[in-house]
Protein backbone atom coordinates (compact mmCIF):
# COMPACT_ATOMS: atom_id res chain seq x y z
CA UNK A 1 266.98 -4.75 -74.45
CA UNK A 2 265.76 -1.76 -72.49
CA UNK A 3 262.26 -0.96 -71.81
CA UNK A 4 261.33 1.93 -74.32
CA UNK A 5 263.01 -0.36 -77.04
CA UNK A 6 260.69 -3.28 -76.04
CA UNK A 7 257.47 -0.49 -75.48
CA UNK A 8 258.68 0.49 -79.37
CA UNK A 9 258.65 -3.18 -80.50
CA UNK A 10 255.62 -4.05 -78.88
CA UNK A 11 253.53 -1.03 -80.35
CA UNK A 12 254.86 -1.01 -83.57
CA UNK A 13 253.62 -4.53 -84.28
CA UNK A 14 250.18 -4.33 -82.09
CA UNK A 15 249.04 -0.66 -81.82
CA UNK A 16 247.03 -1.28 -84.97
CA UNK A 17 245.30 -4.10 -83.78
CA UNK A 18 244.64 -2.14 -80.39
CA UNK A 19 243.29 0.23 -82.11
CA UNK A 20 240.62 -2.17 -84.05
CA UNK A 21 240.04 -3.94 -80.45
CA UNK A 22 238.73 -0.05 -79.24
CA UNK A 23 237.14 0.59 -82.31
CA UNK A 24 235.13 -2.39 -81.58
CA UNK A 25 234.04 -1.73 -77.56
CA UNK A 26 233.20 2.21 -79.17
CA UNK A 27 231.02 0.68 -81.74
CA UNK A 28 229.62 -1.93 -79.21
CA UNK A 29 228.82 1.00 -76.45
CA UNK A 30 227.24 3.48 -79.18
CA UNK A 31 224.87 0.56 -80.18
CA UNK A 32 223.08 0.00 -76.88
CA UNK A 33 221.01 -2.66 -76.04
CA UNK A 34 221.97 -4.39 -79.33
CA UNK A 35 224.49 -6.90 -78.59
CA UNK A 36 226.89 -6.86 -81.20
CA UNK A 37 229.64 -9.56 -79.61
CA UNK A 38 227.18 -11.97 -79.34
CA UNK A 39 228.76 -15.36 -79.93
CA UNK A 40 225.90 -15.48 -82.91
CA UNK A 41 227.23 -12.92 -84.41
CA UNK A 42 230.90 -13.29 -84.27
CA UNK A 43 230.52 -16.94 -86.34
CA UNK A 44 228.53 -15.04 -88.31
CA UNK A 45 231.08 -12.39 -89.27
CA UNK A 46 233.85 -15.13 -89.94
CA UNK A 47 231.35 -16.81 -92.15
CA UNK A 48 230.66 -13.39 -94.10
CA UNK A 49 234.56 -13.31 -93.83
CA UNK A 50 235.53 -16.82 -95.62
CA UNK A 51 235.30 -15.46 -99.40
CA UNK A 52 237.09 -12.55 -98.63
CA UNK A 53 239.45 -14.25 -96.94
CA UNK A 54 240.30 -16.91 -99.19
CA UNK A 55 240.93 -14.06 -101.88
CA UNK A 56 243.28 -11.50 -99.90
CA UNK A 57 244.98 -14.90 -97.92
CA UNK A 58 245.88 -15.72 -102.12
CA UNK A 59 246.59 -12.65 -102.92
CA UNK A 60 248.68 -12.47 -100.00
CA UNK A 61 251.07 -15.37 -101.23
CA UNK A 62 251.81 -13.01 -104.46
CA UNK A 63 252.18 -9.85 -103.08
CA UNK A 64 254.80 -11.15 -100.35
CA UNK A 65 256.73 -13.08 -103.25
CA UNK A 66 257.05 -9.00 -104.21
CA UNK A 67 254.47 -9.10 -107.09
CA UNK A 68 250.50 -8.87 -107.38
CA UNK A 69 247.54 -10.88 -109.25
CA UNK A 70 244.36 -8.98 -109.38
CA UNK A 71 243.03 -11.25 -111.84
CA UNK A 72 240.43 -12.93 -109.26
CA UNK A 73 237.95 -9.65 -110.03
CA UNK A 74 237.25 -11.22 -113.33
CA UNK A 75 238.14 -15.22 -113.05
CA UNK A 76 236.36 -15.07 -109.97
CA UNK A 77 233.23 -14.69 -111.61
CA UNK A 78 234.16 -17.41 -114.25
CA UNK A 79 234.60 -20.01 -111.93
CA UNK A 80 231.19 -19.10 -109.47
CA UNK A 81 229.81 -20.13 -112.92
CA UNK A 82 231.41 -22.68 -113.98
CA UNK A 83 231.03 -24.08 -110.71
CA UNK A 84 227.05 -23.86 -110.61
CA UNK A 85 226.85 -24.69 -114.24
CA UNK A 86 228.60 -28.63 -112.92
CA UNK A 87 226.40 -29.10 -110.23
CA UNK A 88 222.90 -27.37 -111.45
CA UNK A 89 222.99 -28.50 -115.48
CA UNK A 90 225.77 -31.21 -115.79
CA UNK A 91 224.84 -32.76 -112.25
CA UNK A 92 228.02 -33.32 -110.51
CA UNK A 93 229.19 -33.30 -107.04
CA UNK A 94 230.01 -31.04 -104.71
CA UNK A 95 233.52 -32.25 -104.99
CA UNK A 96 234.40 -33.32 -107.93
CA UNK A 97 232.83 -29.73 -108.98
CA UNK A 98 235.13 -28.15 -106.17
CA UNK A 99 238.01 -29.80 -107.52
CA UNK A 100 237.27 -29.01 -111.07
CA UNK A 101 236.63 -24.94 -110.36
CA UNK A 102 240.24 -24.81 -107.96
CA UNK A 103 242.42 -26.48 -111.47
CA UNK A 104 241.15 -24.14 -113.01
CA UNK A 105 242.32 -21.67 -110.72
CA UNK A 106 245.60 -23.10 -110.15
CA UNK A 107 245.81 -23.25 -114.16
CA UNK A 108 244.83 -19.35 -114.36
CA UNK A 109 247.96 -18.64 -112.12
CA UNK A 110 250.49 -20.96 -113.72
CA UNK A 111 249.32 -18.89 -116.53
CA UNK A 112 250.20 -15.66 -115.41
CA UNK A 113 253.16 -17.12 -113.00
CA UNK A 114 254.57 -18.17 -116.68
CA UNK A 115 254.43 -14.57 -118.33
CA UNK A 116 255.81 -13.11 -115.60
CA UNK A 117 258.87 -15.46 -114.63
CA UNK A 118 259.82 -16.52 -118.22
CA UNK A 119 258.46 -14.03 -120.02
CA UNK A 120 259.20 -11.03 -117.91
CA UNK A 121 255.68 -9.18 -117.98
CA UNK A 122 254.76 -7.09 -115.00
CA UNK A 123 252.11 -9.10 -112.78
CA UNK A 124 250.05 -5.89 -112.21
CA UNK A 125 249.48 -5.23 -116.39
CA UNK A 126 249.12 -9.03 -116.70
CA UNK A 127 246.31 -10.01 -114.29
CA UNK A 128 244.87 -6.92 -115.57
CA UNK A 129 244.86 -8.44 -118.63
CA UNK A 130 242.92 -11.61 -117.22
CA UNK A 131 240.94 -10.03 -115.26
CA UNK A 132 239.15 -8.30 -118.48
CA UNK A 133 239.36 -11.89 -120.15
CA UNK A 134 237.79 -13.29 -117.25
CA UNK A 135 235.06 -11.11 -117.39
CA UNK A 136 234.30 -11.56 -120.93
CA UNK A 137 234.57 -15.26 -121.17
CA UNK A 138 231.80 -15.16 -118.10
CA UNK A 139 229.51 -13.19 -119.85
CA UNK A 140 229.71 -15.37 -122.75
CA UNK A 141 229.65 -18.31 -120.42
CA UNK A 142 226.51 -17.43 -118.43
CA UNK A 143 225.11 -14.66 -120.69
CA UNK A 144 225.06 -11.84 -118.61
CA UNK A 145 222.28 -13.54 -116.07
CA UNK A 146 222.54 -14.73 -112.81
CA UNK A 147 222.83 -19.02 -112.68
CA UNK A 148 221.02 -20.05 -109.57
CA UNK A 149 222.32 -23.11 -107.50
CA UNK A 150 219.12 -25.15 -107.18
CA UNK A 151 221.02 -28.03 -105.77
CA UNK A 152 219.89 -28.25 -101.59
CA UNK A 153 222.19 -30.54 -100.63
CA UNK A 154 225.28 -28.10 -101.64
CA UNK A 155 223.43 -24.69 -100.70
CA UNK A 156 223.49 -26.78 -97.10
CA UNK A 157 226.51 -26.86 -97.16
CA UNK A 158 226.46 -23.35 -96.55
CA UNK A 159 224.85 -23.42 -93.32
CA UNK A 160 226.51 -26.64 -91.68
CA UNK A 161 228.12 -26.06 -88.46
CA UNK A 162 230.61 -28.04 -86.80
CA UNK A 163 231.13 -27.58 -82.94
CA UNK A 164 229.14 -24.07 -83.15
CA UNK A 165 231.49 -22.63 -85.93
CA UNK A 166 230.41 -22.62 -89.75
CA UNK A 167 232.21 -25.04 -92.07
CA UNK A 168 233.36 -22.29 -94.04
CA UNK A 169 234.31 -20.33 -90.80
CA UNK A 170 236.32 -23.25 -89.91
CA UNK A 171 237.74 -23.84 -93.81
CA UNK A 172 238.89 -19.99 -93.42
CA UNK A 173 240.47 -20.23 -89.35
CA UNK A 174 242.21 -23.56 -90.77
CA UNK A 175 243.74 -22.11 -94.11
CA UNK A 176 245.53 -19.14 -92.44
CA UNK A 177 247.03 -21.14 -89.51
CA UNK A 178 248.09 -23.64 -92.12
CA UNK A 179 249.51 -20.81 -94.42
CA UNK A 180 251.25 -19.01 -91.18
CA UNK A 181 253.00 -21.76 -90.49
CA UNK A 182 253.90 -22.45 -94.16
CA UNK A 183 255.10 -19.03 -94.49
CA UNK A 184 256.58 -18.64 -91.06
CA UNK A 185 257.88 -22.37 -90.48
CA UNK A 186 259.26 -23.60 -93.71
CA UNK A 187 261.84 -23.72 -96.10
CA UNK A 188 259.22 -22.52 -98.58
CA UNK A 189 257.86 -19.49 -96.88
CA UNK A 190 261.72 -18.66 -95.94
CA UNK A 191 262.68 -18.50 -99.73
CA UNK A 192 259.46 -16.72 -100.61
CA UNK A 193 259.90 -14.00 -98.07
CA UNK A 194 263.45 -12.82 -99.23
CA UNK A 195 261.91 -12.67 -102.88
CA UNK A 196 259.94 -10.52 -101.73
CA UNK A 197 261.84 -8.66 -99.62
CA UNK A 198 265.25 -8.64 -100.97
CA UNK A 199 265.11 -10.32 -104.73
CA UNK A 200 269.19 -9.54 -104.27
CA UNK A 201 269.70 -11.47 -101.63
CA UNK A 202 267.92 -14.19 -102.49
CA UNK A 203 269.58 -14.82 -105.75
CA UNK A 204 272.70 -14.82 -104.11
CA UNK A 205 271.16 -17.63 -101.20
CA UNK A 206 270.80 -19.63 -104.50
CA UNK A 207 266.95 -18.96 -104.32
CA UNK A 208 265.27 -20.40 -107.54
CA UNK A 209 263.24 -17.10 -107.83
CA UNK A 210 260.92 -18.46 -110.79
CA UNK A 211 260.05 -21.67 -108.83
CA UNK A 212 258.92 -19.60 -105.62
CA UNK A 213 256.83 -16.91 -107.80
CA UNK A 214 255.26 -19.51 -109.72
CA UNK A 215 254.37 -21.17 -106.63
CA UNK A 216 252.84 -18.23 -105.19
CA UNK A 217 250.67 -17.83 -108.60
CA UNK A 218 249.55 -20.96 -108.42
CA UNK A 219 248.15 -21.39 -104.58
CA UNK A 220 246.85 -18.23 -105.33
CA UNK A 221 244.72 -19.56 -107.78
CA UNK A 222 243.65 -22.01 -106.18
CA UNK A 223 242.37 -20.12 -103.37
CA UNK A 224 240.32 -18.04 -105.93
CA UNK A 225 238.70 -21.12 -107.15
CA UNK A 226 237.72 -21.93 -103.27
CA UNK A 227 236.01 -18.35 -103.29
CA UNK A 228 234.14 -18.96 -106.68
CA UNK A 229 232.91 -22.17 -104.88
CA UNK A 230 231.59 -20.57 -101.54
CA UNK A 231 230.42 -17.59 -103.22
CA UNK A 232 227.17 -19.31 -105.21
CA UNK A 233 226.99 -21.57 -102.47
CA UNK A 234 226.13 -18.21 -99.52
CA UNK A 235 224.40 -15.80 -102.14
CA UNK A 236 222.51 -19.07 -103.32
CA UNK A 237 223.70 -18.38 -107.13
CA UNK A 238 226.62 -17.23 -109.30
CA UNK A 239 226.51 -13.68 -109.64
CA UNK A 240 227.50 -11.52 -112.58
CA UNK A 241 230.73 -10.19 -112.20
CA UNK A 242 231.14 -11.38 -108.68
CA UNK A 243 234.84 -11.33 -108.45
CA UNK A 244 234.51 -7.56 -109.17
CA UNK A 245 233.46 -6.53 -105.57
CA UNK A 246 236.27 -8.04 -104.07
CA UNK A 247 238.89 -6.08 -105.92
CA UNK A 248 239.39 -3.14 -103.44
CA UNK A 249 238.56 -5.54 -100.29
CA UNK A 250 240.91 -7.56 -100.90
CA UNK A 251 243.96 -5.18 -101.45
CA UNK A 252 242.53 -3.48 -98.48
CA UNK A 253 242.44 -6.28 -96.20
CA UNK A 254 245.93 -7.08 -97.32
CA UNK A 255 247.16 -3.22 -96.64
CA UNK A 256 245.39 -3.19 -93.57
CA UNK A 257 247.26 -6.07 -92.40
CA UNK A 258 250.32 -4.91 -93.30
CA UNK A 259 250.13 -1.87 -90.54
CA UNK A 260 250.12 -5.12 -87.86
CA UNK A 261 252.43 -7.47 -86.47
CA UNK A 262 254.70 -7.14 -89.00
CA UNK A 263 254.79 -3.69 -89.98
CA UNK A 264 255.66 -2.40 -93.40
CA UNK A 265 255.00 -5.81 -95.11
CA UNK A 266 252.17 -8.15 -96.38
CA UNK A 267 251.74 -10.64 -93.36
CA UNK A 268 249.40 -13.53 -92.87
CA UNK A 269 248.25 -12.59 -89.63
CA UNK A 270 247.40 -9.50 -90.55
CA UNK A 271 245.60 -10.17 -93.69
CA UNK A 272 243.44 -12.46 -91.43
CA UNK A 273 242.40 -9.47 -89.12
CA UNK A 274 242.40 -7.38 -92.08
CA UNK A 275 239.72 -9.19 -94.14
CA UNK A 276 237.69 -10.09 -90.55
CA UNK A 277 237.60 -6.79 -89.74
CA UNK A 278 235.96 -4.77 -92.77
CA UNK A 279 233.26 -7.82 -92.70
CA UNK A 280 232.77 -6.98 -89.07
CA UNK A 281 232.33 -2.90 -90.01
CA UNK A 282 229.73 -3.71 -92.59
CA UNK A 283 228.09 -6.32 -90.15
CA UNK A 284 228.09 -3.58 -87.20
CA UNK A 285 226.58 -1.08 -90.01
CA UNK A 286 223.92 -2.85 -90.99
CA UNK A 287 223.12 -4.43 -87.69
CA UNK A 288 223.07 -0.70 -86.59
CA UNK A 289 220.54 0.20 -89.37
CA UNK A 290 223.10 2.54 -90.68
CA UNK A 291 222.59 3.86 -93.69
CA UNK A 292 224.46 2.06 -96.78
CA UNK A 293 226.77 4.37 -97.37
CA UNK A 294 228.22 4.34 -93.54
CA UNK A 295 230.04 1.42 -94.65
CA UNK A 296 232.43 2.33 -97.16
CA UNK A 297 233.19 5.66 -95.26
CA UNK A 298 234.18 4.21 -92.02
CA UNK A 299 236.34 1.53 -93.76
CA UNK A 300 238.19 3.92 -95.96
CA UNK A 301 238.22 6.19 -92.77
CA UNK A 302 239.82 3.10 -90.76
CA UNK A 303 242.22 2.07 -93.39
CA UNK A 304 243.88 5.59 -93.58
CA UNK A 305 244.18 5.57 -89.76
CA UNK A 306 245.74 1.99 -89.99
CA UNK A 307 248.27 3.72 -92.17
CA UNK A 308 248.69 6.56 -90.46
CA UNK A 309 249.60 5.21 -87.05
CA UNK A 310 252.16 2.47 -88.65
CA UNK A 311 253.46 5.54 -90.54
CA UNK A 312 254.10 7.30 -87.06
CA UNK A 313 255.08 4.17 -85.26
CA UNK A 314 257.56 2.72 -87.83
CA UNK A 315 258.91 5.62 -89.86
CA UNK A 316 262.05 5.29 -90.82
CA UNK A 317 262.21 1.18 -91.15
CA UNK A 318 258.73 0.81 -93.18
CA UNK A 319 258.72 -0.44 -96.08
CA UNK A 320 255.94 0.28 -98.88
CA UNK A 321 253.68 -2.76 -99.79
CA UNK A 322 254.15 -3.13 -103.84
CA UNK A 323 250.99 -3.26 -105.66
């Protein structure tokens, strides 16, 4: 291998996140004496990170299987409420009221895996379809009002730390190393990767197609029940419509990630330094005292440089994300 072929290699998977790195110091440098990389802050931003994160690492699964499930914008919501609703009126546990909220999740995507493997319905039009179900079962559930947790011991959990890092911080670093390897390491993320990649192939390798996609539905369901668990548990309540916030952070931290690393397709590394680092803008924004509107503008403004430069670096052997 000469040594423009390995300078090509070596941008084309990390000129992206080079480019977030100096995006960073710029930010840092315009803010002055405001210390934006303070240790304080970074464990904060992977904190404001985790719900994010659990959603576009989820979403991830699906959309590198080669489909999507955008249902979590309405069952989201759902399950922040039926989560409170155990702990605040029925009294239960933190855990047995965690493990309640992620069946249901896992539930919602076997569900949807099942239209779309047996039944041949397109994943997009059918989590749709949830997603609006989702939001009307909620407001039927909680109607219309915010449900406040008013249980301390679980809002505490919230704040915990272990060894300086937030318990959810450490929940989210933990989940994507675990799904990296999973996806990188195994059997399982071998035969889910050609799905996605080349559905041909795959069927030909003897790849039980249905069994992988079904899969993906279903641990992606269950990571949107962990979000509707931390989400009352930081904002201190379940939230109307919660899930509906997340909709376009999510498919951008999963686009965004897919300019990195690996170029062209959905990766779990980059989905990781996707969803940290539109948490981080809006962090640095507000910490800044910019004005609200800053926020979306410089993430939309990032996003279509991240796809610009992976455009420039990789044309010819990119590959478009599916939606």
């Amino acid at each position: 291998m000469t040594k423009r072929s390995s300078l090509t290699g070596f941008t084309q998977k990390y000129a992206m996140p080079l480019v977030l790195i100096v995006l960073v110091l710029i930010l840092q440098i315009a803010s002055g004496n405001k210390n934006l990389l303070s240790w304080i802050n970074i464990k904060t931003i992977i904190l404001q990170a985790s719900v994010l994160g659990f959603i576009a690492l989820g979403l991830s699964y699906v959309m590198i299987a080669g489909e999507t499930d955008i249902s979590f914008a309405g069952t989201m919501g759902l399950m922040s409420s039926s989560f409170t609703l155990l702990i605040t009126a029925k009294g239960w546990g933190y855990f047995p009221a965690l493990g309640f909220v992620m069946l249901m999740g896992a539930f919602i995507g076997l569900l949807i895996s099942l239209l779309v493997t047996r039944a041949g319905f397109s994943g997009f039009i059918i989590s749709i379809g949830f997603m609006f179900m989702g939001l009307g079962i909620e407001r039927a559930y909680n109607e219309g009002v915010t449900i406040w947790l008013r249980e301390p011991s679980v809002q505490r959990i919230g704040t915990l730390e272990i060894g300086g890092v937030y318990v959810f911080g450490w929940i989210l670093i933990l989940l994507f190393i675990a799904s990296y390897i999973v996806i990188q390491k195994t059997k399982f993320g071998f035969d889910l990767r050609i799905i996605g990649e080349n559905r041909a192939a795959g069927l030909e390798a003897g790849i039980n197609e249905n069994r992988i996609k079904i899969t993906a539905f279903v641990l992606a369901g269950i990571l949107f029940g962990l979000a509707g668990t931390a989400e009352p548990i930081r904002f201190g309540g379940s939230i109307v419509g919660a899930g509906q916030g997340y909709l376009l952070p999510a498919l951008a931290a999963c686009y965004l990630g897919s300019t990195m690393f690996n170029p062209g397709r959905v990766n779990i590394a980059g989905t990781f330094v996707g969803s940290v680092f539109l948490i981080l803008i809006s962090n640095f924004m507000q910490l800044l005292s910019m004005a609200y509107y800053y926020t979306p503008l410089v993430q939309g403004i990032v996003l279509i440089i991240a796809v610009g430069i992976s455009v420039v670096k990789n044309k010819g052997s990119i590959q478009q994300v599916k939606v």
